[in-house]
Protein backbone atom coordinates (compact mmCIF):
# COMPACT_ATOMS: atom_id res chain seq x y z
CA UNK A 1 -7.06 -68.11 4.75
CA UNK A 2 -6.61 -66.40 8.06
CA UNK A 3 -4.31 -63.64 8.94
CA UNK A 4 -3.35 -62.24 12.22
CA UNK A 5 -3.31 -58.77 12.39
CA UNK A 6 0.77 -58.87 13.02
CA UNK A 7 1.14 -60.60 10.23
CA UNK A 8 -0.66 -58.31 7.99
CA UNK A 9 1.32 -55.45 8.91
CA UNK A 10 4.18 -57.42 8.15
CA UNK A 11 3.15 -58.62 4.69
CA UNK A 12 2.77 -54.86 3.67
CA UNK A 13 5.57 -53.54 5.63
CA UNK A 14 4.60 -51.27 8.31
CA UNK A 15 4.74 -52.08 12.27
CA UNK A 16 1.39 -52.41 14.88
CA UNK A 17 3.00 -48.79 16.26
CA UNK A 18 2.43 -47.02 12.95
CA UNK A 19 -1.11 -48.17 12.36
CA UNK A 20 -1.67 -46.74 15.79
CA UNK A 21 -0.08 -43.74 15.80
CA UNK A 22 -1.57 -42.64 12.37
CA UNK A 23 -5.57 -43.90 13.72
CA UNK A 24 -4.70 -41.71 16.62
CA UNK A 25 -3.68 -38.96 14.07
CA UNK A 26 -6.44 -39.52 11.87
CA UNK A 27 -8.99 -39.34 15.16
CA UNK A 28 -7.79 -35.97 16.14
CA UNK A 29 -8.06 -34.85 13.04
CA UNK A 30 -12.13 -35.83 12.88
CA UNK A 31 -12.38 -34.08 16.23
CA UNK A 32 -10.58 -30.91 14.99
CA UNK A 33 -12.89 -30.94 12.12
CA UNK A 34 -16.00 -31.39 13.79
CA UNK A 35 -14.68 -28.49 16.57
CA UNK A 36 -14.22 -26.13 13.45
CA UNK A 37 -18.03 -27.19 11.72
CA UNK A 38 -19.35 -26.21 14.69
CA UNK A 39 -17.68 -22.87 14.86
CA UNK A 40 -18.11 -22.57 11.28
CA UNK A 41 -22.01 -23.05 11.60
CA UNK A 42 -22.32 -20.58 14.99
CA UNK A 43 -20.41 -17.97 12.42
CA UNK A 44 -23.12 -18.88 9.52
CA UNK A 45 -26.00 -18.59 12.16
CA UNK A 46 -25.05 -15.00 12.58
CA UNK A 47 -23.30 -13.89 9.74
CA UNK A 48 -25.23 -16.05 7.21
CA UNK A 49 -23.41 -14.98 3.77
CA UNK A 50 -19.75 -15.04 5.01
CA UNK A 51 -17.21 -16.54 2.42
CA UNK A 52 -15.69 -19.56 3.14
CA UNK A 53 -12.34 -17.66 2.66
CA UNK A 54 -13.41 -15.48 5.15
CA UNK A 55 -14.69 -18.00 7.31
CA UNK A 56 -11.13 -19.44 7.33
CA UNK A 57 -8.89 -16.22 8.05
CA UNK A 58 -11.99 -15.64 11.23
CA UNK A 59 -11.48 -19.27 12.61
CA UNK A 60 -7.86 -19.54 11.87
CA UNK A 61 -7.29 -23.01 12.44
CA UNK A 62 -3.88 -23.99 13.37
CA UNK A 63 -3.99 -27.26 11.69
CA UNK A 64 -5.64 -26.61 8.66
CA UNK A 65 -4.08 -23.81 5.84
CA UNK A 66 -6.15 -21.52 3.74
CA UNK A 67 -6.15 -24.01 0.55
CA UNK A 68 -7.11 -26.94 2.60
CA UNK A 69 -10.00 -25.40 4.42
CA UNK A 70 -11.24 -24.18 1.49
CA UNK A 71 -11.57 -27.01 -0.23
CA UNK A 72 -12.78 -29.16 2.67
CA UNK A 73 -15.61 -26.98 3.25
CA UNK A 74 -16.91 -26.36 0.20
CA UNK A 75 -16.74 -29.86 -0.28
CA UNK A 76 -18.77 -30.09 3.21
CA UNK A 77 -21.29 -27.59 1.58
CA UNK A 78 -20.28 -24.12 2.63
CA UNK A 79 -20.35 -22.51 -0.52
CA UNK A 80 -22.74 -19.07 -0.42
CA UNK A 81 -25.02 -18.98 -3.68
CA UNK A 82 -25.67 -15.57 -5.16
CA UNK A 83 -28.79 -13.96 -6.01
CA UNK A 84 -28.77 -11.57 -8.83
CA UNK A 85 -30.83 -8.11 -8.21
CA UNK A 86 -32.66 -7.08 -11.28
CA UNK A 87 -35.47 -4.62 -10.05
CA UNK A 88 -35.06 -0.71 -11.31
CA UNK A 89 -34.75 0.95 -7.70
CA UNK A 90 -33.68 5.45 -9.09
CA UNK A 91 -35.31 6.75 -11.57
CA UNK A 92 -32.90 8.98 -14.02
CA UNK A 93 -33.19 12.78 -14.07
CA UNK A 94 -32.13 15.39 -17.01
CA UNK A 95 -30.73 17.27 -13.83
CA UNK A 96 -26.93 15.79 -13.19
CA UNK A 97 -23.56 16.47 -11.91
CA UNK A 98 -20.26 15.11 -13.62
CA UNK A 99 -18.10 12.18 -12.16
CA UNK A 100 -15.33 13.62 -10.13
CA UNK A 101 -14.12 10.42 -8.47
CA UNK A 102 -13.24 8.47 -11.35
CA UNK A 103 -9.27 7.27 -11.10
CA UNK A 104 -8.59 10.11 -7.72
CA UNK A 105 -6.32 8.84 -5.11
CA UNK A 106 -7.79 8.70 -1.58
CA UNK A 107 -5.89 8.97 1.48
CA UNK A 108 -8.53 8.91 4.42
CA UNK A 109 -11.81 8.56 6.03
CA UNK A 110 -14.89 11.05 4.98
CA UNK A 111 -13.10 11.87 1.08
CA UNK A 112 -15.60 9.96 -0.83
CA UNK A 113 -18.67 8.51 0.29
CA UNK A 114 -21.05 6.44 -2.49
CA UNK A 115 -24.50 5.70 -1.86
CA UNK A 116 -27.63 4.14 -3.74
CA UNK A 117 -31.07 2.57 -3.50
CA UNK A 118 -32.15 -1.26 -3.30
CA UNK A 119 -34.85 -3.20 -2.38
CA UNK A 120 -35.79 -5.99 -0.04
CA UNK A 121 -38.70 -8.37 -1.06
CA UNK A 122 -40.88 -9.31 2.13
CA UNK A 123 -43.89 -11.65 1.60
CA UNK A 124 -45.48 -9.99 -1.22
CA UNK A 125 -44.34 -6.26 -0.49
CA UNK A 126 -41.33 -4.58 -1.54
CA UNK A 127 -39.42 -2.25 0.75
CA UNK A 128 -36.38 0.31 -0.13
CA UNK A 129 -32.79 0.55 1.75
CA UNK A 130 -30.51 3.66 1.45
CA UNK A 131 -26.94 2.77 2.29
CA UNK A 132 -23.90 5.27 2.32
CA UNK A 133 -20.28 3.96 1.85
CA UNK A 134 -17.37 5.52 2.93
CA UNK A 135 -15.29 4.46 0.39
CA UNK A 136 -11.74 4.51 2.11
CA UNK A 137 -12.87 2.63 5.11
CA UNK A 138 -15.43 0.67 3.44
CA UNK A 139 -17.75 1.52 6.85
CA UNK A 140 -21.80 1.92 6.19
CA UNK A 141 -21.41 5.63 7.46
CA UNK A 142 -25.58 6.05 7.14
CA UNK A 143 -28.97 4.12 5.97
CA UNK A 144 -32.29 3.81 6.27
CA UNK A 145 -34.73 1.30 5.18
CA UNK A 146 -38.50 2.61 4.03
CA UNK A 147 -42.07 1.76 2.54
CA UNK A 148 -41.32 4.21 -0.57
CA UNK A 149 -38.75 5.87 -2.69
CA UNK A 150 -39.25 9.23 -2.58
CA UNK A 151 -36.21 11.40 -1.33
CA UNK A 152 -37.13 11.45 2.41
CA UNK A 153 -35.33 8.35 3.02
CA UNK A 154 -32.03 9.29 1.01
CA UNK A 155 -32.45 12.37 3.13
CA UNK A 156 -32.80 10.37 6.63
CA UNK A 157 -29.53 8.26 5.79
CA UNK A 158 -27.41 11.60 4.64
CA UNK A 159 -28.09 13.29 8.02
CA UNK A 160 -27.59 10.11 10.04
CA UNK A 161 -24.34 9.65 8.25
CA UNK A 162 -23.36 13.62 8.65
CA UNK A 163 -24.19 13.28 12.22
CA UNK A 164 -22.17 10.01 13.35
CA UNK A 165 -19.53 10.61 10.72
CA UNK A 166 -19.25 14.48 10.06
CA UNK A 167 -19.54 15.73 6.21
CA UNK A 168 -17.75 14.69 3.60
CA UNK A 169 -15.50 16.17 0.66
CA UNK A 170 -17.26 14.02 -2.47
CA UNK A 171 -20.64 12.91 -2.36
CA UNK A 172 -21.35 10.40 -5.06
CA UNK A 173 -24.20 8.40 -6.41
CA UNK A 174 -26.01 7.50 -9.58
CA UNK A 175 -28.38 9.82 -11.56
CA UNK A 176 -31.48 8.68 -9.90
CA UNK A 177 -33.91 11.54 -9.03
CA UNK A 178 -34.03 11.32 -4.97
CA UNK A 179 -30.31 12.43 -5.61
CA UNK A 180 -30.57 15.46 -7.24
CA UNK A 181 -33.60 16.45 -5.36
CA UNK A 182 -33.07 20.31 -4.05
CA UNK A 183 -33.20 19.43 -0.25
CA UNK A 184 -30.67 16.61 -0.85
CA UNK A 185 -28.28 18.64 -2.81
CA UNK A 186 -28.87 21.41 -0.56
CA UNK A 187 -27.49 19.43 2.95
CA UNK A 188 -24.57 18.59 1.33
CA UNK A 189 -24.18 22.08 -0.45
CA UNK A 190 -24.22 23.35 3.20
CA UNK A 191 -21.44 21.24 4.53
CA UNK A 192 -19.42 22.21 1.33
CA UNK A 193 -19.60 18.70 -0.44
CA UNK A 194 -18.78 18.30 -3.97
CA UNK A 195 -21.15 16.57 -5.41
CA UNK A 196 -20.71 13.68 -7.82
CA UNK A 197 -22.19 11.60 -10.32
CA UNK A 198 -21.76 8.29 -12.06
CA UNK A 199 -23.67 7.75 -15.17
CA UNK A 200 -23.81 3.39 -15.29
CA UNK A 201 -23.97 1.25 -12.42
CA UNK A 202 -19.72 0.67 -12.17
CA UNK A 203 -19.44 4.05 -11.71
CA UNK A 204 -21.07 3.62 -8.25
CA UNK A 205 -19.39 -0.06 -7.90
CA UNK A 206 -18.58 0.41 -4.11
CA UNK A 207 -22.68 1.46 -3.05
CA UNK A 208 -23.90 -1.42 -5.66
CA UNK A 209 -21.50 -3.97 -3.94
CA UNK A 210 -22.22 -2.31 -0.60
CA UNK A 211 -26.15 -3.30 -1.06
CA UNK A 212 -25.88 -7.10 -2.67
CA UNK A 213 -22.95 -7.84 0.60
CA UNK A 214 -26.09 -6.75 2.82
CA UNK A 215 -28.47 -8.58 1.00
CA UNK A 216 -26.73 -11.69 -0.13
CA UNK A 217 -24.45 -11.83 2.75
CA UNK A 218 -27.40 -11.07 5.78
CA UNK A 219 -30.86 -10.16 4.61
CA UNK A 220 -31.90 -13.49 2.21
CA UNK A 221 -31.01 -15.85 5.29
CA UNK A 222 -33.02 -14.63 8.19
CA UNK A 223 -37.20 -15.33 8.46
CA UNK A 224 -38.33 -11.50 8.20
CA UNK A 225 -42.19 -10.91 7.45
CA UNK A 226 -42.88 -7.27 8.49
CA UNK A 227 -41.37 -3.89 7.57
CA UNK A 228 -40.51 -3.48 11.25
CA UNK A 229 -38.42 -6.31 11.70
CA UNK A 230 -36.69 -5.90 8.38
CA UNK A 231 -35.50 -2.11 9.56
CA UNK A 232 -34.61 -4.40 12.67
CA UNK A 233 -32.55 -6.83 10.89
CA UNK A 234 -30.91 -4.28 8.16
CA UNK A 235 -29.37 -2.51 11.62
CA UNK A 236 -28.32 -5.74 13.16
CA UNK A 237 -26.65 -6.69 9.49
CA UNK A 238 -24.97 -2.82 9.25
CA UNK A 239 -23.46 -3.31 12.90
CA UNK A 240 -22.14 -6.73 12.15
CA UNK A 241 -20.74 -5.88 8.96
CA UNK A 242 -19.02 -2.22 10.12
CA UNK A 243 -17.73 -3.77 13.48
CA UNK A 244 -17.53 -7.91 12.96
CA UNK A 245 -17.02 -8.83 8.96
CA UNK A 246 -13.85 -8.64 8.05
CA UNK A 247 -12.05 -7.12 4.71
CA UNK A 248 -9.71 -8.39 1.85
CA UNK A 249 -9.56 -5.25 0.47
CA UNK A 250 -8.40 -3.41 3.48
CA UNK A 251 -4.69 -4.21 3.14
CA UNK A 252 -2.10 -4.97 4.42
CA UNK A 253 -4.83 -6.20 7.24
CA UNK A 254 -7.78 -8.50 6.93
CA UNK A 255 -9.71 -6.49 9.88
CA UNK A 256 -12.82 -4.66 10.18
CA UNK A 257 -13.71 -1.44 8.67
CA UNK A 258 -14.38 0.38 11.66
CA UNK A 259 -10.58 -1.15 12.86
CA UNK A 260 -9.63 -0.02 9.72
CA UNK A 261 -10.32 4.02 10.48
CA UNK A 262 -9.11 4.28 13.62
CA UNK A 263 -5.51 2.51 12.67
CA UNK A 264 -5.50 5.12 9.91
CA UNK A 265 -7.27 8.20 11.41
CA UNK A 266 -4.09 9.44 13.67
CA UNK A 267 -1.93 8.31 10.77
CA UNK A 268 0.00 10.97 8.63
CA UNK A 269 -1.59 11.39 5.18
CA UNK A 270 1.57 10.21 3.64
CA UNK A 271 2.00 7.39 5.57
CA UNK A 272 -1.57 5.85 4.73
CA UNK A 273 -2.41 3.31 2.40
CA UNK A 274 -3.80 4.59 -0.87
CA UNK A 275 -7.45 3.58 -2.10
CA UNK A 276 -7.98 4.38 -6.34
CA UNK A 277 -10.58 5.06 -7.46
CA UNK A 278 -11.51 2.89 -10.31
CA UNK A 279 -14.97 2.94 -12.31
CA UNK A 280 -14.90 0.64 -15.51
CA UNK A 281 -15.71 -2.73 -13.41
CA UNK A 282 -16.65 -4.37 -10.50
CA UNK A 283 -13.23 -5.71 -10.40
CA UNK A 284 -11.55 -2.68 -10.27
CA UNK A 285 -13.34 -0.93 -7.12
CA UNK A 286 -9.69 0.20 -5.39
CA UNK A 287 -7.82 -1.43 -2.62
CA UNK A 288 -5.52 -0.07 0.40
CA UNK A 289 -2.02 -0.44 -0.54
CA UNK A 290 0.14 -2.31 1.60
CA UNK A 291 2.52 0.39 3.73
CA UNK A 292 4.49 -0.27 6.72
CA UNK A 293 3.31 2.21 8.41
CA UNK A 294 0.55 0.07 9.73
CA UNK A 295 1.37 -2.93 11.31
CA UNK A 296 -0.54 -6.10 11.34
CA UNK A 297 -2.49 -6.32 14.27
CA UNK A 298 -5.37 -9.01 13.83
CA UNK A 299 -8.70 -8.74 16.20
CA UNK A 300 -10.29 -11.27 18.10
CA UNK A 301 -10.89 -14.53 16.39
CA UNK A 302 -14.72 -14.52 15.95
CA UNK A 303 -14.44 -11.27 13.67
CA UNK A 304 -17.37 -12.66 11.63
CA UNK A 305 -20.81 -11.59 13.28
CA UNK A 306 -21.23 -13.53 16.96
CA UNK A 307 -23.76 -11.47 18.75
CA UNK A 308 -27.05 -12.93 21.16
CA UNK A 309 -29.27 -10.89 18.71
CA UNK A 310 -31.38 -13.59 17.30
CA UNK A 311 -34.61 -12.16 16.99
CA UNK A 312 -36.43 -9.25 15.02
């Protein structure tokens, strides 16, 4: 049997005007959502690893919330996989210094910076990155990215990070032997750093998650075949994730690290959030506690990488 179309809206009680309205509504909708993919995949081009979380507080999509984007785009395929890193980068030394970060309150920039060693397979050759954390900030202060292990290249990130960042009060790392070497311990001896130790990887949670978010999040995604563009790509991941990825952990604000210092750097000491210092877990690495002395003040909306760099 044959039904007009007016009578089937009649039969299950809704008008012609309804059924039009909500195909229009629907149809916007589909264009919204395509709009957004593409914006979500310029933001993956460049900043490969970024969360879908992330992704959603960058875009900020009026007509979608946090939950529903989410879930929508995982469901769409967005979700990052993780690599696990299991190769022995320090070798220990009998030489150490004893953990003087573990559960200290930190008030500003350049109080405690972390560092440590990991490695980047290329082809068939392994090559070594140095990265230095400023803990507070949560700003790659110094690295450098090297053929070898040997302390040299520890060395080359401390002064890069002394020179863009000045010294620092704590210096910690693990117990590997590039950090206890004497011309390491003597640069920071020099600038009157105390120098700290952790003696299992949580105790340096901030420099271990500092190397997998540069790995996992950059490195693993982009076509890189020689040492040279691999030092090229480490600085073009470092730039994009001091000045472009944005922060959870920085509360109140989801910003950037390097927005991050300079709402805090002319800020009274009391009137800054509070980073502890917390060394049992990876769970525990210490967030900025909400204060209102800083106000919310979000950056641009592409705060996940968007630069023209393309190539290595």
């Amino acid at each position: 049997m044959d039904y007009s179309l007016n009578a089937l809206y009649k039969v299950v009680g809704i008008s012609k005007q309804a059924v039009s309205k909500q195909l229009k509504k629907q149809a916007k909708f589909e264009e919204q959502l395509l709009d957004l993919s593409i914006q979500a995949d310029a933001i993956r081009k460049e900043h490969p690893g970024c969360g879908v979380e992330k992704m959603y507080y960058t875009l900020k999509p009026s007509f979608m919330g946090r939950d529903a984007f989410i879930e929508c785009f995982m469901r769409l395929g967005y979700r990052v996989k993780q690599n696990k890193n299991y190769r022995r980068t320090t070798f220990g030394s009998k030489l150490y210094y004893p953990n003087l970060i573990k559960g200290i309150e930190v008030r500003g920039p350049n109080e405690v910076w972390q560092t440590d060693i990991t490695y980047f397979e290329v082809g068939n050759k392994f090559y070594y990155g140095v990265f230095i954390i400023d803990v507070y900030t949560k700003e790659i202060v110094g690295y450098s990215v090297s053929d070898h292990m040997r302390a040299s290249a520890n060395i080359k990130a401390l002064r890069s990070a002394i020179k863009n960042y000045g010294k620092v009060r704590i210096h910690h790392s693990d117990r590997g032997s590039q950090y206890v070497s004497k011309q390491y311990t003597q640069i920071l001896k020099d600038q009157g750093t105390l120098i700290s130790m952790g003696l299992i990887a949580q105790d340096n949670a901030y420099a271990e998650r500092i190397n997998g978010t540069i790995k996992e999040e950059y490195i693993k995604y982009w076509e890189i075949d020689t040492l040279n563009k691999l030092k090229k790509a480490v600085a073009k991941a470092v730039k994009n994730y001091n000045d472009r990825r944005l922060h959870n952990s920085l509360k109140p604000l989801r910003i950037t690290p390097k927005e991050f210092r300079e709402k805090v750097v002319n800020l009274p000491e009391q009137d800054r959030p509070t980073v502890t210092i917390y060394t049992e877990g990876f769970n525990q690495t210490g967030e900025a506690s909400s204060h209102p002395g800083l106000k919310q003040d979000l950056p641009p909306d592409q705060n996940c990488p968007m630069d023209d760099l393309k190539d290595f």
